[in-house]
Protein backbone atom coordinates (compact mmCIF):
# COMPACT_ATOMS: atom_id res chain seq x y z
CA UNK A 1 7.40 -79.47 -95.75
CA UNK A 2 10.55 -80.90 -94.53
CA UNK A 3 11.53 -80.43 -90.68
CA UNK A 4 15.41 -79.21 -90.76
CA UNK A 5 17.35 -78.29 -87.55
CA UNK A 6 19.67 -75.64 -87.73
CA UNK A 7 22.60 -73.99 -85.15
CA UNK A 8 22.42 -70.54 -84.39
CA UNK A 9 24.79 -68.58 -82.27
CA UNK A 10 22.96 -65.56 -79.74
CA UNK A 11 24.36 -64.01 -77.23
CA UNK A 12 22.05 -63.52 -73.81
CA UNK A 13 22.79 -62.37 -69.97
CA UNK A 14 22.40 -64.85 -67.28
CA UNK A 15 22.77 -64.35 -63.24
CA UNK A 16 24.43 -66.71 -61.57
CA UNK A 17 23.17 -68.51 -58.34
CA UNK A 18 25.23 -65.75 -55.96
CA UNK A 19 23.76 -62.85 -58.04
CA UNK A 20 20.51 -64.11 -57.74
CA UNK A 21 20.90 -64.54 -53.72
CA UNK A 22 22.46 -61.16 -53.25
CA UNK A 23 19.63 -59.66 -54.72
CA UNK A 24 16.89 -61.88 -53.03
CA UNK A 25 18.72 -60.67 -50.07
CA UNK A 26 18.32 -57.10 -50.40
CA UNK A 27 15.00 -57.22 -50.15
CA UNK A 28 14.50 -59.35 -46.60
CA UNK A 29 13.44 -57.55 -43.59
CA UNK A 30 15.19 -57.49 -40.76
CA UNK A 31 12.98 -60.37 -39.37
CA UNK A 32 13.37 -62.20 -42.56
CA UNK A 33 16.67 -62.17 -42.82
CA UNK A 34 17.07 -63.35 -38.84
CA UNK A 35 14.46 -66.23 -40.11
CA UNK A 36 16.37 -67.18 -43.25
CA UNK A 37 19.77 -66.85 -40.66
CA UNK A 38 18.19 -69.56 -38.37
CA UNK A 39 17.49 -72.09 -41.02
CA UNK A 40 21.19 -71.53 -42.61
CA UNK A 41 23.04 -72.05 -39.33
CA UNK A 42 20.84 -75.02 -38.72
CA UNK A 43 21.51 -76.71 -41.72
CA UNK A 44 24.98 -75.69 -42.68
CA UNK A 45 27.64 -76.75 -39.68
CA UNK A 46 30.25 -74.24 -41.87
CA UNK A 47 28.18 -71.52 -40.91
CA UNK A 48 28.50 -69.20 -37.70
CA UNK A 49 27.03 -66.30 -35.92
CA UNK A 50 29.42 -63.89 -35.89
CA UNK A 51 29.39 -61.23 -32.67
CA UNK A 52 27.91 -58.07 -32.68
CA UNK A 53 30.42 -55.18 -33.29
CA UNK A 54 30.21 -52.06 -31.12
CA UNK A 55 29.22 -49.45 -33.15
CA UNK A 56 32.08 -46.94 -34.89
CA UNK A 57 32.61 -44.09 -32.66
CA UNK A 58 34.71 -40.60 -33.41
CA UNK A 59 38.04 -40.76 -32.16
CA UNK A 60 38.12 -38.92 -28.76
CA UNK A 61 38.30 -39.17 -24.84
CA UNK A 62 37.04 -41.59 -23.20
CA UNK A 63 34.76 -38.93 -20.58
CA UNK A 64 33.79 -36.99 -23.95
CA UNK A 65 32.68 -40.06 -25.74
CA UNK A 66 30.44 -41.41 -22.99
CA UNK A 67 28.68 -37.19 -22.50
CA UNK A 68 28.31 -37.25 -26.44
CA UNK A 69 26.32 -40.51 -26.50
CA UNK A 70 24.49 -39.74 -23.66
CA UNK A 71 23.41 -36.92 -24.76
CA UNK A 72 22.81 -38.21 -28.29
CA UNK A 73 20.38 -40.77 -27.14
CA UNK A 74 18.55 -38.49 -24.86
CA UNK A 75 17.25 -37.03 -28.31
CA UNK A 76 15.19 -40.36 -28.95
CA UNK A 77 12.04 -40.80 -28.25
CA UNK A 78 11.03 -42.87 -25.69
CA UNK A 79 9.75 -46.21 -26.53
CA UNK A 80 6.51 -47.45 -25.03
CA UNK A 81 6.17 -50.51 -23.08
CA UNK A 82 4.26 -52.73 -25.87
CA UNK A 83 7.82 -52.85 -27.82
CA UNK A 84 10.71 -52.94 -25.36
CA UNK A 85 12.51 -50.95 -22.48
CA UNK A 86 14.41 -48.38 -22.76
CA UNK A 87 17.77 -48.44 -20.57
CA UNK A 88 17.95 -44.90 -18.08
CA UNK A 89 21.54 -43.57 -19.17
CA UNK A 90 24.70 -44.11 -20.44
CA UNK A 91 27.59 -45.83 -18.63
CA UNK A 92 31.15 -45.91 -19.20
CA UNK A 93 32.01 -48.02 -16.50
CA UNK A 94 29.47 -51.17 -17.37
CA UNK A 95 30.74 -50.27 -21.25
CA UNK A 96 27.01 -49.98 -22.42
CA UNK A 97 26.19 -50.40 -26.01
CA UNK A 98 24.93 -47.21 -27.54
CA UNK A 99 22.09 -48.97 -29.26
CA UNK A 100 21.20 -50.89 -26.44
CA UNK A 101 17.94 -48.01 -25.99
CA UNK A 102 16.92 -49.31 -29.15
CA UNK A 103 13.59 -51.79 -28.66
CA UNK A 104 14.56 -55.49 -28.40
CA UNK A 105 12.90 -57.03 -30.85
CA UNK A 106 9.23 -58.27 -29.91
CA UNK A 107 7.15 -61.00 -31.77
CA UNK A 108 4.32 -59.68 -34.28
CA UNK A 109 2.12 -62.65 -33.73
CA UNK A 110 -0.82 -61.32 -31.87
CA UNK A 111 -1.04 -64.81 -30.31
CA UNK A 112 2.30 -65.44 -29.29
CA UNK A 113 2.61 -61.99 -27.71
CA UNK A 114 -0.73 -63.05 -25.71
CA UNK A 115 1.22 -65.83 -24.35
CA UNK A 116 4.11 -63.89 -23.61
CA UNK A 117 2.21 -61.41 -20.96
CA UNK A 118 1.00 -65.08 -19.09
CA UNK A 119 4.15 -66.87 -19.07
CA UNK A 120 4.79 -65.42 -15.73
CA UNK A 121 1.29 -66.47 -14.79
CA UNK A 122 1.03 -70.02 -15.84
CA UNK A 123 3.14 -73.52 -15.72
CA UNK A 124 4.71 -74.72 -18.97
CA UNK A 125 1.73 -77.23 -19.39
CA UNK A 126 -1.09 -74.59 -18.82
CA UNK A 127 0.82 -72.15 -21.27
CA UNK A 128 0.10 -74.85 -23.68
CA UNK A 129 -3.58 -75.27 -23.28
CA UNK A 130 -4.04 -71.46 -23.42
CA UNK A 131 -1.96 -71.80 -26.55
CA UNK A 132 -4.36 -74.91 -28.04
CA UNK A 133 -7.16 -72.25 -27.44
CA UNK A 134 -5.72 -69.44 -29.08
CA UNK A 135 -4.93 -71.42 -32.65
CA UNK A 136 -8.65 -71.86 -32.73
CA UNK A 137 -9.71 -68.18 -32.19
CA UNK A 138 -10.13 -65.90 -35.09
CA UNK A 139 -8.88 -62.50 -35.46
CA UNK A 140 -12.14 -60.71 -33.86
CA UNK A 141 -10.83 -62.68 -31.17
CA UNK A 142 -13.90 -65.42 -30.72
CA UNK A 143 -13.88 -69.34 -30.71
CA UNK A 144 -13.55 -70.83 -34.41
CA UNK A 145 -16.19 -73.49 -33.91
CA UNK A 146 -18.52 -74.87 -31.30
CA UNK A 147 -16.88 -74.33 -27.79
CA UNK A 148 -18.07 -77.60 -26.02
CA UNK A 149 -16.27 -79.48 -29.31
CA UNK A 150 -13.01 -77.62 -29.33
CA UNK A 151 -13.00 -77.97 -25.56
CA UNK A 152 -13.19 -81.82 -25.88
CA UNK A 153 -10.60 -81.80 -28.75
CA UNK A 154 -8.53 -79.71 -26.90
CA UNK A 155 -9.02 -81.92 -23.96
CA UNK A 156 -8.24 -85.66 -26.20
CA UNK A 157 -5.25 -83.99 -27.69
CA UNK A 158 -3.33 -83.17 -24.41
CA UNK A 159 -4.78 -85.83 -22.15
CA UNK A 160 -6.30 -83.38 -19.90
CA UNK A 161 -8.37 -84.07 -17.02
CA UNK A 162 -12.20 -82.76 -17.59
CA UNK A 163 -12.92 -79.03 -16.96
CA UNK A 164 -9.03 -78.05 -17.20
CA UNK A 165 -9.01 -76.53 -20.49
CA UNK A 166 -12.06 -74.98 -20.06
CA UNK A 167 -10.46 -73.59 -16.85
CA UNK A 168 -7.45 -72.04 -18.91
CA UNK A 169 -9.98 -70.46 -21.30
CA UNK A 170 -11.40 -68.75 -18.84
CA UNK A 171 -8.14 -67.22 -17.49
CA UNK A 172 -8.13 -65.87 -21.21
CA UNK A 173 -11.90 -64.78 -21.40
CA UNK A 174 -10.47 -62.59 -18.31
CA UNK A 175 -7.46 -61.37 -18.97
CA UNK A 176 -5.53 -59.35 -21.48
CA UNK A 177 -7.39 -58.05 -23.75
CA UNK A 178 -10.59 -59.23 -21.99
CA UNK A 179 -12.82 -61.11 -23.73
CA UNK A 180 -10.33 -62.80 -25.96
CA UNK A 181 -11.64 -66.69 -26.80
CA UNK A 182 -14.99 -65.96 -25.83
CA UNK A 183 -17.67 -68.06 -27.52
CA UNK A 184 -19.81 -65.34 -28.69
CA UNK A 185 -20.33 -61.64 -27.96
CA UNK A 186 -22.64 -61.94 -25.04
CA UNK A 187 -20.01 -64.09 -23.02
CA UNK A 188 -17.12 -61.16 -24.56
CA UNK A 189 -18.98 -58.25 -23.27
CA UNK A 190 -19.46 -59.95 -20.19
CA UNK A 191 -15.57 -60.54 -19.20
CA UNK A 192 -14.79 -57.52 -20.30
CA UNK A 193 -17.28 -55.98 -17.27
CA UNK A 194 -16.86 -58.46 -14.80
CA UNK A 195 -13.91 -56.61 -12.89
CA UNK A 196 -16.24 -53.37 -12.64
CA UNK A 197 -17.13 -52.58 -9.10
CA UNK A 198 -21.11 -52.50 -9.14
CA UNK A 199 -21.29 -49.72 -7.23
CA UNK A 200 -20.38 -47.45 -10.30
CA UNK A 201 -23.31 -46.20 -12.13
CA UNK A 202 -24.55 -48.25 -14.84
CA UNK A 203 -22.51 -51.49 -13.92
CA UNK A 204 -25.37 -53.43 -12.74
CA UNK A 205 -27.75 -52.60 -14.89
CA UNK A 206 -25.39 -53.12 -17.92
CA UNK A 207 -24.24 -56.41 -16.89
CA UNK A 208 -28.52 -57.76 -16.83
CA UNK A 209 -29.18 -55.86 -20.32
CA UNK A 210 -25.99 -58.06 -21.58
CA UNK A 211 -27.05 -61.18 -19.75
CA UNK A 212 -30.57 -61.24 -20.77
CA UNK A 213 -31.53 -58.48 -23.64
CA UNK A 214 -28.62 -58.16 -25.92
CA UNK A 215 -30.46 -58.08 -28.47
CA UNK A 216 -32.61 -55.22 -27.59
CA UNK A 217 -29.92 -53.15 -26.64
CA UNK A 218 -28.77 -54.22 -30.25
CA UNK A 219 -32.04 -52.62 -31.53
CA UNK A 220 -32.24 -49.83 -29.21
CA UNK A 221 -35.70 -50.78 -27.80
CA UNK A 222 -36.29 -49.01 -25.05
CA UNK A 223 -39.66 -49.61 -24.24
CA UNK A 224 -38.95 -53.10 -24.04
CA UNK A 225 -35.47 -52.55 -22.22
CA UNK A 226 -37.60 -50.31 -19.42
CA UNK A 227 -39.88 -53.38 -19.33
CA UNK A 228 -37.46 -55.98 -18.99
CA UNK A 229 -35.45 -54.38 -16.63
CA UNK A 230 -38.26 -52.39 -14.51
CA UNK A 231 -35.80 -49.64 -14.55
CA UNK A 232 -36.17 -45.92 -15.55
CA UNK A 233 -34.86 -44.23 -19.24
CA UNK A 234 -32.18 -42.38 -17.77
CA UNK A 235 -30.62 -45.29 -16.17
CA UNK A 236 -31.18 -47.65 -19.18
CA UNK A 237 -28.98 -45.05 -21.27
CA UNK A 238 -26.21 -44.44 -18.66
CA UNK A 239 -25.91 -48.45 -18.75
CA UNK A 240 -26.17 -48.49 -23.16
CA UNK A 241 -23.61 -45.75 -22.99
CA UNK A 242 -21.14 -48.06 -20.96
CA UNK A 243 -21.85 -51.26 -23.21
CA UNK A 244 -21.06 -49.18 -26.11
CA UNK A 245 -17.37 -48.52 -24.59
CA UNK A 246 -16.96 -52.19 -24.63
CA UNK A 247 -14.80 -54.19 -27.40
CA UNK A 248 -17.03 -56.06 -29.46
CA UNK A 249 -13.79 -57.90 -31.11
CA UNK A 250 -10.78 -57.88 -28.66
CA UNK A 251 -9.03 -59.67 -30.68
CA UNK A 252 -8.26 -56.30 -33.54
CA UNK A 253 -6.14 -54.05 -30.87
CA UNK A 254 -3.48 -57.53 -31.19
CA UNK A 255 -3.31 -57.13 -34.87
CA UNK A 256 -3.14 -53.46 -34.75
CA UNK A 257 -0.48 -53.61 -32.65
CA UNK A 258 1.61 -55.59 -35.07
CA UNK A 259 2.45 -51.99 -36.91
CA UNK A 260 3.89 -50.76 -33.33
CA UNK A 261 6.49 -53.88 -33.08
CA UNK A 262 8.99 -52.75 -35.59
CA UNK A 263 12.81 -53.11 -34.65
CA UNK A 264 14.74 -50.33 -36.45
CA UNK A 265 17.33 -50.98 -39.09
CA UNK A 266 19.69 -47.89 -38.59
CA UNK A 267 19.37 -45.49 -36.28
CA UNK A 268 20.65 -41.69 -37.06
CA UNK A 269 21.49 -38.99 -34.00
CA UNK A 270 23.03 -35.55 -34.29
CA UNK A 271 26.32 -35.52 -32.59
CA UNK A 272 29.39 -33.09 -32.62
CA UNK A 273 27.03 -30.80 -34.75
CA UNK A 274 26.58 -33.43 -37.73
CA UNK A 275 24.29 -36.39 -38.20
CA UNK A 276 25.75 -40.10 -37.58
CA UNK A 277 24.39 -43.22 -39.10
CA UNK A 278 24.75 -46.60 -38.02
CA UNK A 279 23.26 -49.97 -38.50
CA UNK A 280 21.19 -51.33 -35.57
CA UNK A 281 23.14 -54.59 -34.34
CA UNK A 282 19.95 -56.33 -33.35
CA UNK A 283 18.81 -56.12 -36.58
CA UNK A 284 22.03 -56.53 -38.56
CA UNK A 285 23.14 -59.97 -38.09
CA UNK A 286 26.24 -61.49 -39.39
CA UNK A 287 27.96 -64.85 -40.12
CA UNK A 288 30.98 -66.40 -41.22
CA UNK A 289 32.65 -69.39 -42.28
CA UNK A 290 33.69 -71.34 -38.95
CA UNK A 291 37.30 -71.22 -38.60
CA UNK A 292 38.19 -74.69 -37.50
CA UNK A 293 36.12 -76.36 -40.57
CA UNK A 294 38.17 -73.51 -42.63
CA UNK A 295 41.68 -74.91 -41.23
CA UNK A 296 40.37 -78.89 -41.51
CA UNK A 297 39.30 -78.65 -44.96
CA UNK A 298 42.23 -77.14 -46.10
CA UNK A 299 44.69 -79.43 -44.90
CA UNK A 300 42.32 -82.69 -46.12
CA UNK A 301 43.48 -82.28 -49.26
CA UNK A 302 41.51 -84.86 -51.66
CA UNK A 303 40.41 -86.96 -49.23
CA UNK A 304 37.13 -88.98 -49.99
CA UNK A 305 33.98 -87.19 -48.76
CA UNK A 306 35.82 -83.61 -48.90
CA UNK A 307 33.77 -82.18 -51.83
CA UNK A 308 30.56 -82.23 -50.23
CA UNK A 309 32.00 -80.66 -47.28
CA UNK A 310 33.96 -77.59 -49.58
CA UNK A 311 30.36 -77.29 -51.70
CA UNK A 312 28.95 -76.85 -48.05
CA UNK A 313 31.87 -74.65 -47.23
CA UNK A 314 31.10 -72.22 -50.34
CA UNK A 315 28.13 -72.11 -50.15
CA UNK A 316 28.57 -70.80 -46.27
CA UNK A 317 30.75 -68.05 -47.71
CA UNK A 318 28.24 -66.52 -50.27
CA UNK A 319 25.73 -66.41 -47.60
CA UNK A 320 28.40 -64.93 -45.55
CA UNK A 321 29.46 -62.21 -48.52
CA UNK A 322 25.65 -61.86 -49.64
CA UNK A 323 24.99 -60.43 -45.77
CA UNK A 324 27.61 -58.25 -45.75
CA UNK A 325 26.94 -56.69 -48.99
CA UNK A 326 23.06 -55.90 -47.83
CA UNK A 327 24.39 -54.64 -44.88
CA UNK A 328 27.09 -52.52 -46.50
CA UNK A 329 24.61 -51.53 -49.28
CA UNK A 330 22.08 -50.73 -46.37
CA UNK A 331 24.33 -48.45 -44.55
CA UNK A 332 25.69 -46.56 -47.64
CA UNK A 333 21.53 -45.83 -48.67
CA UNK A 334 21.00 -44.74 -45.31
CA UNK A 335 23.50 -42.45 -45.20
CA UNK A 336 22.67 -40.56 -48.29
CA UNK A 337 19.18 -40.05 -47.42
CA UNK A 338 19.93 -38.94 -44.25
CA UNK A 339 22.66 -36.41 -45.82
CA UNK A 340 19.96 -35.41 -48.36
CA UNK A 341 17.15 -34.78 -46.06
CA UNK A 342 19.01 -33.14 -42.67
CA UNK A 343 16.14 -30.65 -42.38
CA UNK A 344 13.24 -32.91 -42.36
CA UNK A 345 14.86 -34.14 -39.13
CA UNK A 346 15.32 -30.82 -37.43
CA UNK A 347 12.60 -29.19 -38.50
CA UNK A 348 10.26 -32.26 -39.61
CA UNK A 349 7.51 -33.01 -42.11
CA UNK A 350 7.29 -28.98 -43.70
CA UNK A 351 11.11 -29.37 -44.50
CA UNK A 352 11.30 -32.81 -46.47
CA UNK A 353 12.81 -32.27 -49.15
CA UNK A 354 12.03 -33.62 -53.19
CA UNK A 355 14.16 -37.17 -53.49
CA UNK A 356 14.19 -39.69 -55.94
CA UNK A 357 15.35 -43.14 -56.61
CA UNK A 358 17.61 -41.81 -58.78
CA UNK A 359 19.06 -39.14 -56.33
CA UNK A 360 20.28 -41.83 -54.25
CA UNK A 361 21.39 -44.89 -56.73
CA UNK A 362 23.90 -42.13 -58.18
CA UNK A 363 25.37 -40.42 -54.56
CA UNK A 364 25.96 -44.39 -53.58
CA UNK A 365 26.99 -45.63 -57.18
CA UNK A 366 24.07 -48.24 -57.35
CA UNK A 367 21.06 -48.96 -59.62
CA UNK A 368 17.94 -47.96 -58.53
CA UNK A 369 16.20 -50.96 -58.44
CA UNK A 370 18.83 -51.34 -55.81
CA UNK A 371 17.88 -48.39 -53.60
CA UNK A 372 13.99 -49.61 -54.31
CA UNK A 373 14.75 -53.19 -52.84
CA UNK A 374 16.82 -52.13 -49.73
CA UNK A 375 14.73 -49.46 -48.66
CA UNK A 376 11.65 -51.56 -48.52
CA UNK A 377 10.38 -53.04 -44.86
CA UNK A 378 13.56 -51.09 -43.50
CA UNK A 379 13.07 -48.43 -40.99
CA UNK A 380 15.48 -45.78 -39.83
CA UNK A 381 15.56 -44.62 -35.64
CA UNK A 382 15.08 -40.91 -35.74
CA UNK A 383 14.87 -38.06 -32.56
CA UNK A 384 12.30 -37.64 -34.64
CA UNK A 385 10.46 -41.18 -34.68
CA UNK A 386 10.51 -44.11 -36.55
CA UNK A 387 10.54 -43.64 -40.94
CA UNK A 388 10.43 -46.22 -43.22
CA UNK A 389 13.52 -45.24 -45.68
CA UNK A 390 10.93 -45.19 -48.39
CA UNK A 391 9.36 -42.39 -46.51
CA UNK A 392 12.17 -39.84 -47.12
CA UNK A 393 11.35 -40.11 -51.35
CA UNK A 394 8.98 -37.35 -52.95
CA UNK A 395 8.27 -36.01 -55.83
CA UNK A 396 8.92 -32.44 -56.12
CA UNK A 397 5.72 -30.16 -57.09
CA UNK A 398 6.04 -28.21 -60.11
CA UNK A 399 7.04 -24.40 -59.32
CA UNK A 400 8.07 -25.57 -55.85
CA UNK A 401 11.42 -26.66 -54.19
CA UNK A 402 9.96 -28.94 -51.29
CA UNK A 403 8.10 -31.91 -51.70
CA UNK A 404 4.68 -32.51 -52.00
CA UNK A 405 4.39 -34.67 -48.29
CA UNK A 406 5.97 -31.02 -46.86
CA UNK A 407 3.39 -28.77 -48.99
CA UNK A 408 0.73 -31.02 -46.73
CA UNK A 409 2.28 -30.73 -43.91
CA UNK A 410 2.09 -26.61 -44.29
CA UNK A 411 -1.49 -27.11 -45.47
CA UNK A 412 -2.31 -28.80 -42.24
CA UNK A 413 -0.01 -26.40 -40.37
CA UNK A 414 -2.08 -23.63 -41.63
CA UNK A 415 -5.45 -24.75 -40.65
CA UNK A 416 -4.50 -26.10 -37.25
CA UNK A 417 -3.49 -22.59 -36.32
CA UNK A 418 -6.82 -20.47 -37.95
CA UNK A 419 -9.27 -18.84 -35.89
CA UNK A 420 -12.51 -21.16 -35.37
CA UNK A 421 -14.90 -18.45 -36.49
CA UNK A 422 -12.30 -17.65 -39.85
CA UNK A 423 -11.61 -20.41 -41.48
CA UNK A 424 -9.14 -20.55 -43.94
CA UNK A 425 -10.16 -21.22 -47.56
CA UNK A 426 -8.78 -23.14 -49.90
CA UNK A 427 -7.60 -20.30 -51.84
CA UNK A 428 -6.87 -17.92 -49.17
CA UNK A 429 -4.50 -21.17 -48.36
CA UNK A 430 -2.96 -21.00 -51.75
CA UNK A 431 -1.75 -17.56 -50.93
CA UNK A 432 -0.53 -18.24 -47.70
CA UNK A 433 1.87 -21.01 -48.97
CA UNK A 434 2.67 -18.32 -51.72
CA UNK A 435 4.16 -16.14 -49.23
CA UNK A 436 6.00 -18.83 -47.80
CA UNK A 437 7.39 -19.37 -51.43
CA UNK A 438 5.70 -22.37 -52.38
CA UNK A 439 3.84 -21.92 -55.66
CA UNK A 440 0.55 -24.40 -55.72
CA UNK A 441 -2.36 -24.59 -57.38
CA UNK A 442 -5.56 -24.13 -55.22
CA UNK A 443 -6.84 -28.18 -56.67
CA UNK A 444 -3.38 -29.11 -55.20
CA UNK A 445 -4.33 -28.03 -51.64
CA UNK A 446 -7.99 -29.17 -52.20
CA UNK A 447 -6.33 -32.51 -52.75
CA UNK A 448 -4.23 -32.75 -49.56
CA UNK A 449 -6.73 -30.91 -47.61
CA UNK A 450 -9.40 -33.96 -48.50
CA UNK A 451 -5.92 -36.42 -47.88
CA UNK A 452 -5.91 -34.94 -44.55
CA UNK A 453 -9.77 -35.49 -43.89
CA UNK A 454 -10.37 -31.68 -43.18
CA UNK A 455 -13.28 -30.30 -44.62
CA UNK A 456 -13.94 -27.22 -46.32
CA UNK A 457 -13.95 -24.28 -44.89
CA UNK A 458 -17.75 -23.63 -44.83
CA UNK A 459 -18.23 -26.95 -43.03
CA UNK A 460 -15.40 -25.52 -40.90
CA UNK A 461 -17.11 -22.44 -39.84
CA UNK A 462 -20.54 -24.22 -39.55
CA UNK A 463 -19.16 -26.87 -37.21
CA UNK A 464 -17.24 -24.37 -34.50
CA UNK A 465 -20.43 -22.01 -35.00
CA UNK A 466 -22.52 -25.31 -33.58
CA UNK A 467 -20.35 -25.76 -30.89
């Protein structure tokens, strides 16, 4: 057989390079898209941050305005402490930004944020060592190795005098969370009752069972505790009882924190007796090409070493185009859902309403791969809390017009309010939400009742008839 090469002619689809990058971009959080920001403007002297924008407000008086977003923002929730403050009331005078009550953003490394609460504490150099100790702690929150050896490599690799950073460590072992960077759990329990006055009852005796018989308190030998100790039953299990309220692994509340530090997208608020949407500044950055390259380049002409600049220069302004169109495309999503599901934010979780991909790629004129990419990792401020935009989608159950996350919500509605000693079966429930005009099927409400971790309604009755 003879190898021949022939020429065919087929026609295919490409993407180009800005395509490509104005989808990639749709998908970045708002903390990957500040990240991806950074490295741009550092590497691309065409590039520049552009100002935030005040938000869009209705055209009226100036005394009106400033009452309407007062009292628009005095819907919000408050925000706790962990994620930001929240500014006490709106001023015309000092011109404050209406988003300005939104959290500033806060850093979701458990470490760094550990760092953060000392900086007032410690000295630039003692930050350091405290941050040396905290790259070799695990997630439980204990030393990754040997202690005397990381203290000794800890000690080489900053010149350190001897004892210092065992001296910082131990500002960690005792502060916030305490416990964090001890060297095992006996040394972890210990900080974390250390500041408890003795005279409280249990303290001392808790403090020797974790200093010398861990490991029968682990066991739950009292005999042997009694004997250790020379104290009596009753005080042995006032003392377990308060080593049981310790944190074996302080270092878990950092990472579950990590959920709480989430900087809104867009934030929505009912004003003038309709719902406004806007995107969040602080999480909608913006660039552009810098003006005085702009001017230069055009009046260079051909010179020699132009072209890198102008491939520099375009490449600033689909960046530049690529953020505006996520933001745009953002906005425009937003909007929509919020216009689709007004009742789940008055009335919350019983009122959501069904919502598709679909629904919303066709109100904004989009694909829906489209809506799926920017409402991933982006979260919308409501009076109501903070949703991930994905959130607001359900499926509609059959024979029913709301969705199936507001069927659960009635379900658990239903048995919050029953009477302890008449629990509410599951079929009884199916009746209930019949009245109510919601057609289920009692496996439906078995399902969401199990989602909800509510058992049945025998277990129910037995557990409030032991009480």
């Amino acid at each position: 057989m003879k190898n021949r090469l022939a020429a065919t002619q087929t026609q295919s689809q490409g993407l180009n390079a800005q395509v490509l990058q104005s989808i990639r971009l749709l998908g970045l959080t708002g903390l990957e898209l500040e990240q991806e920001l950074a490295e741009a403007l550092a590497q691309n002297p065409m590039l520049e941050r552009e100002e935030e924008a005040p938000l869009p407000m209705p055209e009226q008086a100036p005394e009106a305005r400033a009452a309407q977003e007062a009292a628009a923002f005095d819907e919000l929730p408050e925000f706790g402490g962990a994620i930001g403050t929240r500014s006490t009331g709106f001023d015309p005078e000092e011109g404050e930004d209406r988003l300005s009550r939104i959290a500033n953003p806060v850093s979701a490394d458990p470490a760094l944020r550990v760092l953060e609460g000392l900086a007032m504490e410690l000295k630039p150099a003692d930050l350091a060592i405290a941050a040396a100790w905290l790259e070799r702690t695990t997630d439980a929150g204990y030393l990754a190795g040997d202690r005397d050896a990381l203290d000794a490599e800890i000690t080489a690799a900053l010149g350190l005098r001897k004892g210092r950073a065992e001296a910082i460590r131990q500002r960690l072992l005792h502060g916030a969370p305490a416990g964090l960077a001890a060297a095992d759990l006996r040394e972890c329990l210990l900080a974390q009752i250390h500041d408890l006055p003795t005279r409280d009852p249990g303290v001392a005796l808790a403090r020797a069972m974790i200093d010398r018989s861990l490991d029968l308190v682990a066991k739950r030998d009292w005999p042997a505790l009694a004997a250790a100790h020379a104290a009596p039953m009753e005080a042995l299990r006032v003392a377990a009882r308060l080593i049981q309220s310790l944190n074996p692994k302080p270092g878990e509340p950092l990472l579950a924190d990590e959920a709480v530090h989430v900087l809104p997208d867009v934030v929505a608020w009912r004003a003038d007796g309709r719902w406004q949407v806007a995107l969040n500044p602080q999480a909608a950055p913006r660039v552009r090409v810098a003006t005085e390259y702009e001017s230069a380049l055009a009046e260079a002409g051909d010179h020699p070493g132009v072209g890198q600049l102008k491939a520099l220069m375009n490449e600033a302004r689909w960046l530049a185009r690529g953020i505006a169109q996520r933001h745009e495309t953002l906005i425009k999503v937003a909007r929509a859902i919020v216009a689709r599901q007004p009742a789940f934010l008055e009335r919350g979780e019983e009122a959501m309403l069904p919502l598709t991909l679909k629904d919303i790629a066709a109100d904004v004129g989009v694909h829906e791969s489209t809506v799926s990419r920017i409402t991933t990792g982006k979260y919308l401020q409501t009076p109501r809390g903070l949703f991930e935009l994905k959130r607001f989608f359900g499926v509609r159950l059959e024979g029913s017009a709301i969705a199936g996350a507001a069927v659960k919500a009635l379900v658990k509605k239903l048995i919050d309010a029953e009477l302890p000693d008449a629990p509410l079966a599951d079929d009884v429930l199916v009746a209930l939400l019949a009245r109510r005009g919601v057609q289920v099927a009692r496996r439906t409400v078995a399902k969401y009742r199990e989602q909800l971790n509510i058992p049945p309604a025998r277990q129910r009755g037995h557990a409030a008839r032991a009480a």
